[in-house]
N, C-alpha and C. Protein backbone atom coordinates (compact mmCIF):
# COMPACT_ATOMS: atom_id res chain seq x y z
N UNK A 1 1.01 14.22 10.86
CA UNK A 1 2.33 13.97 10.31
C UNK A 1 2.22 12.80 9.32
N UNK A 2 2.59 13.18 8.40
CA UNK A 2 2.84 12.10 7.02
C UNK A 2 3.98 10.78 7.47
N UNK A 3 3.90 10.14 6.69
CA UNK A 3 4.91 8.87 6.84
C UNK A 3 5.94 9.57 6.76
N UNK A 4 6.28 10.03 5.14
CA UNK A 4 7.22 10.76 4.58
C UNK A 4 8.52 11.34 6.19
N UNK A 5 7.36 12.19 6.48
CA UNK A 5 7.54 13.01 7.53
C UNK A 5 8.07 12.25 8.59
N UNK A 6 7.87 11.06 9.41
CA UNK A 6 8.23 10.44 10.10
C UNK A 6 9.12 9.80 9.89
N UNK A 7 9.30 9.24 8.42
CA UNK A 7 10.74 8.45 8.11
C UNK A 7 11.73 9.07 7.97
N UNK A 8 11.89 10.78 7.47
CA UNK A 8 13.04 11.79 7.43
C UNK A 8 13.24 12.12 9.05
N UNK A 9 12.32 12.07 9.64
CA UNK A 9 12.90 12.27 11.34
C UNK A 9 13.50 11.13 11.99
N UNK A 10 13.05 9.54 11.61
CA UNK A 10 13.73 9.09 12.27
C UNK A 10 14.83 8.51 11.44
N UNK A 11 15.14 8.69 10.15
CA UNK A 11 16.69 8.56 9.53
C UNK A 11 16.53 9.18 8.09
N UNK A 12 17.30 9.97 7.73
CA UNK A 12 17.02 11.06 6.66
C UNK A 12 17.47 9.87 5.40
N UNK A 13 18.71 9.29 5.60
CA UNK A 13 19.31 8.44 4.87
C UNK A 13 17.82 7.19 4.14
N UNK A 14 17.36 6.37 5.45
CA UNK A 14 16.67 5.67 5.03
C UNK A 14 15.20 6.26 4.19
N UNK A 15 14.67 7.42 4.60
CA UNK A 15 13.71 8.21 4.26
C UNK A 15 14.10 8.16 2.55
N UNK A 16 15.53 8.47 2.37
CA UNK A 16 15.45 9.15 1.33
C UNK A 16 15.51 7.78 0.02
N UNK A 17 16.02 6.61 0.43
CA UNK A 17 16.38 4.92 -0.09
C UNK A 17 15.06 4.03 -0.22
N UNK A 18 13.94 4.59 0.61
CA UNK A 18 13.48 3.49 0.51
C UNK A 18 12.35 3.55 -0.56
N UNK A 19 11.88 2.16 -0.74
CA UNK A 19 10.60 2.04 -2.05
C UNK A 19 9.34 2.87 -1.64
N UNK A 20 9.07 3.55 -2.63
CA UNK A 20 7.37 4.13 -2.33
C UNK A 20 6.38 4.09 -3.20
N UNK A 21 6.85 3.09 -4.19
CA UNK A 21 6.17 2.57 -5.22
C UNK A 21 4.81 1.53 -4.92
N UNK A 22 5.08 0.37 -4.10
CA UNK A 22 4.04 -0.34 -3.54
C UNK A 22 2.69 0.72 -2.84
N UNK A 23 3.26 1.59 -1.78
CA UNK A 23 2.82 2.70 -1.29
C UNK A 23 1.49 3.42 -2.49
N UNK A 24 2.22 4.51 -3.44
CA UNK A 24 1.65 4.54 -4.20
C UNK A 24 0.95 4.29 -5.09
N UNK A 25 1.08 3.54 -5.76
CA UNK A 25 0.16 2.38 -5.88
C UNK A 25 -1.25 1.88 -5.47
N UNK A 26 -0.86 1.68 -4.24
CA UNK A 26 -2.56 1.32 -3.51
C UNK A 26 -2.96 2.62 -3.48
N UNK A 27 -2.47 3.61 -3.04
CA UNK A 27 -3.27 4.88 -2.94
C UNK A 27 -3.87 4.97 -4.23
N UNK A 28 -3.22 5.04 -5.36
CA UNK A 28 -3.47 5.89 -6.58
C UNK A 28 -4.69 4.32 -7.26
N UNK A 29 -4.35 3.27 -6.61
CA UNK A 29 -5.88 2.02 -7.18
C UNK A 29 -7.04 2.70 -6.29
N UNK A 30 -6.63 2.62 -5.13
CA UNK A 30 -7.93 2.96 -4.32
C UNK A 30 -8.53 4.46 -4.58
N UNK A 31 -7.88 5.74 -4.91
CA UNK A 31 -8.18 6.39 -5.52
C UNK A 31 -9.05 6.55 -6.83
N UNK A 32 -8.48 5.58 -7.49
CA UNK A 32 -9.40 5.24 -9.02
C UNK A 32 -10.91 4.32 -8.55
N UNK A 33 -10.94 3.21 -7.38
CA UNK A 33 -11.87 2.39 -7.11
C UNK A 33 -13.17 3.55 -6.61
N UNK A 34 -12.42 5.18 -6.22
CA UNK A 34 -13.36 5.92 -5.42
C UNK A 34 -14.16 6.75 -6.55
N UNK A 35 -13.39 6.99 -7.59
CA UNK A 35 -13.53 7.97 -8.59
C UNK A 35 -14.76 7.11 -9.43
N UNK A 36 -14.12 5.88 -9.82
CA UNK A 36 -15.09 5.33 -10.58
C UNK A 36 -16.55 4.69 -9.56
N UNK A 37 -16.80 4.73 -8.38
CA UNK A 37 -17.73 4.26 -7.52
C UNK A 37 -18.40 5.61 -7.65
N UNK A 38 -18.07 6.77 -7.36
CA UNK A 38 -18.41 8.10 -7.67
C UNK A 38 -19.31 8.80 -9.10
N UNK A 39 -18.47 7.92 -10.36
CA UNK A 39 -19.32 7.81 -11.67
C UNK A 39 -20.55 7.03 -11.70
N UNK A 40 -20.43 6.26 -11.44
CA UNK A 40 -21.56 5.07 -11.34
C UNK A 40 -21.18 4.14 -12.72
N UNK A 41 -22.11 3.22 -12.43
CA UNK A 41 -22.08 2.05 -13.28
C UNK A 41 -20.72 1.42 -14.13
N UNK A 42 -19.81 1.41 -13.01
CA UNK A 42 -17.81 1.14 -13.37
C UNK A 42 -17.66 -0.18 -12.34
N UNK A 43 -18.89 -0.86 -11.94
CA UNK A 43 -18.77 -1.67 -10.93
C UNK A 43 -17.40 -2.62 -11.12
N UNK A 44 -17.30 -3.33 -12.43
CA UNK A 44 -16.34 -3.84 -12.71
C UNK A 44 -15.22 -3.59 -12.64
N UNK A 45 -14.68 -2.59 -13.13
CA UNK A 45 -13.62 -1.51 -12.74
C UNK A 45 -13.53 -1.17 -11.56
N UNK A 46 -14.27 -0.76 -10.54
CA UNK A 46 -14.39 -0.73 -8.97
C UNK A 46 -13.56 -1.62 -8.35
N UNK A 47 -13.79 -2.92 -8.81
CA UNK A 47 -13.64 -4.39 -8.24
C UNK A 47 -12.35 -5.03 -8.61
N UNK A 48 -11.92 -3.99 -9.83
CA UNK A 48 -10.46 -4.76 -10.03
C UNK A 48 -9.81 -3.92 -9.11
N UNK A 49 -9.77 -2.51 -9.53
CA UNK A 49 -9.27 -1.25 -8.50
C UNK A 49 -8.83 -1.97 -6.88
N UNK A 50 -9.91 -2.54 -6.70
CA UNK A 50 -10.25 -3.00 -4.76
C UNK A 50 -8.84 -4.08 -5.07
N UNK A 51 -8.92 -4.87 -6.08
CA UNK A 51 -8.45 -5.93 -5.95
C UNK A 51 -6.79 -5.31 -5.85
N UNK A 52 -6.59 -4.54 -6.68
CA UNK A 52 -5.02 -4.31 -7.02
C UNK A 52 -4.45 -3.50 -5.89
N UNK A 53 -5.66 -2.92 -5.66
CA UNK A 53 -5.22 -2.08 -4.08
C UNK A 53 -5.00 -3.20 -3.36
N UNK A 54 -5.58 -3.98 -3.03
CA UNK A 54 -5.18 -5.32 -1.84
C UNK A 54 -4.19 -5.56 -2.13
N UNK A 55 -4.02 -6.03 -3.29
CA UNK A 55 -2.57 -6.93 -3.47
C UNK A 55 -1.22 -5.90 -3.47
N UNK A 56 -1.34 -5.09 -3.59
CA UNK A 56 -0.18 -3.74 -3.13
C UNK A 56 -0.22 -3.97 -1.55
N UNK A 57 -1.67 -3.54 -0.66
CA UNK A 57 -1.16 -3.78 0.62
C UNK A 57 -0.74 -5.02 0.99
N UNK A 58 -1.12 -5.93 0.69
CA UNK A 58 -0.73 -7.54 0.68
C UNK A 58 0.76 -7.38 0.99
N UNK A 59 1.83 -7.04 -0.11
CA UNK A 59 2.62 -7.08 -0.48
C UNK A 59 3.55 -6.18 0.35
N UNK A 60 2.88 -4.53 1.08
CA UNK A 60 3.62 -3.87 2.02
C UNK A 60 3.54 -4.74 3.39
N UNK A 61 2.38 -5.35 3.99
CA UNK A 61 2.37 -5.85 4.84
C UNK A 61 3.18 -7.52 5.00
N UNK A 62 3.29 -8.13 3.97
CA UNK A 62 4.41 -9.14 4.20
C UNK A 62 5.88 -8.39 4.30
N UNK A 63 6.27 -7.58 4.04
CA UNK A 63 7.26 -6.80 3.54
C UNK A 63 7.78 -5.97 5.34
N UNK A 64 6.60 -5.28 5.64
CA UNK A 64 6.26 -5.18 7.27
C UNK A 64 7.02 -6.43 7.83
N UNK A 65 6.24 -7.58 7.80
CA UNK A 65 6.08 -8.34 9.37
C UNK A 65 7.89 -9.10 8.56
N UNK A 66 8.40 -9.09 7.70
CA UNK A 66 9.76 -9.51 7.59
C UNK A 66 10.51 -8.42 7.66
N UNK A 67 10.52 -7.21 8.28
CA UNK A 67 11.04 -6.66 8.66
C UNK A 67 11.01 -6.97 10.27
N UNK A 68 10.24 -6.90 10.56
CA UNK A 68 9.76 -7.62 12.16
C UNK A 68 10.23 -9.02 12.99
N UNK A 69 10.79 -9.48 11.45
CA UNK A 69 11.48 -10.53 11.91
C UNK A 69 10.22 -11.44 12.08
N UNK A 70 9.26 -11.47 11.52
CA UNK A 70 7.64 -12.26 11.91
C UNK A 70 7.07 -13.05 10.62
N UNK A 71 7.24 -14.05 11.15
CA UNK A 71 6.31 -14.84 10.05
C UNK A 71 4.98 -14.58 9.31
N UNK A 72 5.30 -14.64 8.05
CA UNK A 72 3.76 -13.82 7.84
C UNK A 72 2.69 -15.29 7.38
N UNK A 73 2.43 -16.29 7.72
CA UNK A 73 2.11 -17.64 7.76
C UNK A 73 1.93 -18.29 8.77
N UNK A 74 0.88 -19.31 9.19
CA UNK A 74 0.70 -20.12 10.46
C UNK A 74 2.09 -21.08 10.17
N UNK A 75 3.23 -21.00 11.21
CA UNK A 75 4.25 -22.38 11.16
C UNK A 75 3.99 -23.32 12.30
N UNK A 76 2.48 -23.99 12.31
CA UNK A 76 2.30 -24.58 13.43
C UNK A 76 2.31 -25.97 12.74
C-alpha cells in the first residue's frame, strides 16, 4: 500500500490538501543520483543529487516530528 493510499483511507479530505512536493522531490533527486551512478563518470552530479535528496528529507522529517508535537533539536 502506497502512502497516497493510506492517507485517502485514513481522511480523503486531508489526502486530497496536503503537500507532495517535498515528497517528490527527493524521489525524483534520488532517482536522478541512481540514473547518473548508472552512467558512470557523473560523480559530481551524483553528489549534489544525494545532497538535495537529503535536504528534501531533512525538511519532511522536521515537518514529521512538529507534527508530533516533538522537538526536532537537543533542548537540554
Amino acid at each position: 500500500m502506497t502512502f497516497d493510499e493510506m492517507a485517502a483511507q485514513r481522511d480523503p479530505l486531508y489526502a486530497a490538501t496536503r503537500s507532495r512536493t517535498p515528497f517528490l522531490q527527493a524521489i525524483t533527486a534520488d532517482r536522478e543520483a541512481v540514473e547518473c551512478r548508472q552512467i558512470g563518470g557523473l560523480s559530481g552530479i551524483v553528489t549534489i543529487k544525494e545532497r538535495e535528496r537529503d535536504a528534501w528529507l531533512f525538511e519532511l522529517t522536521i515537518r514529521a516530528l512538529r507534527n508530533q508535537g516533538q522537538p526536532y533539536y537537543d533542548a537540554r
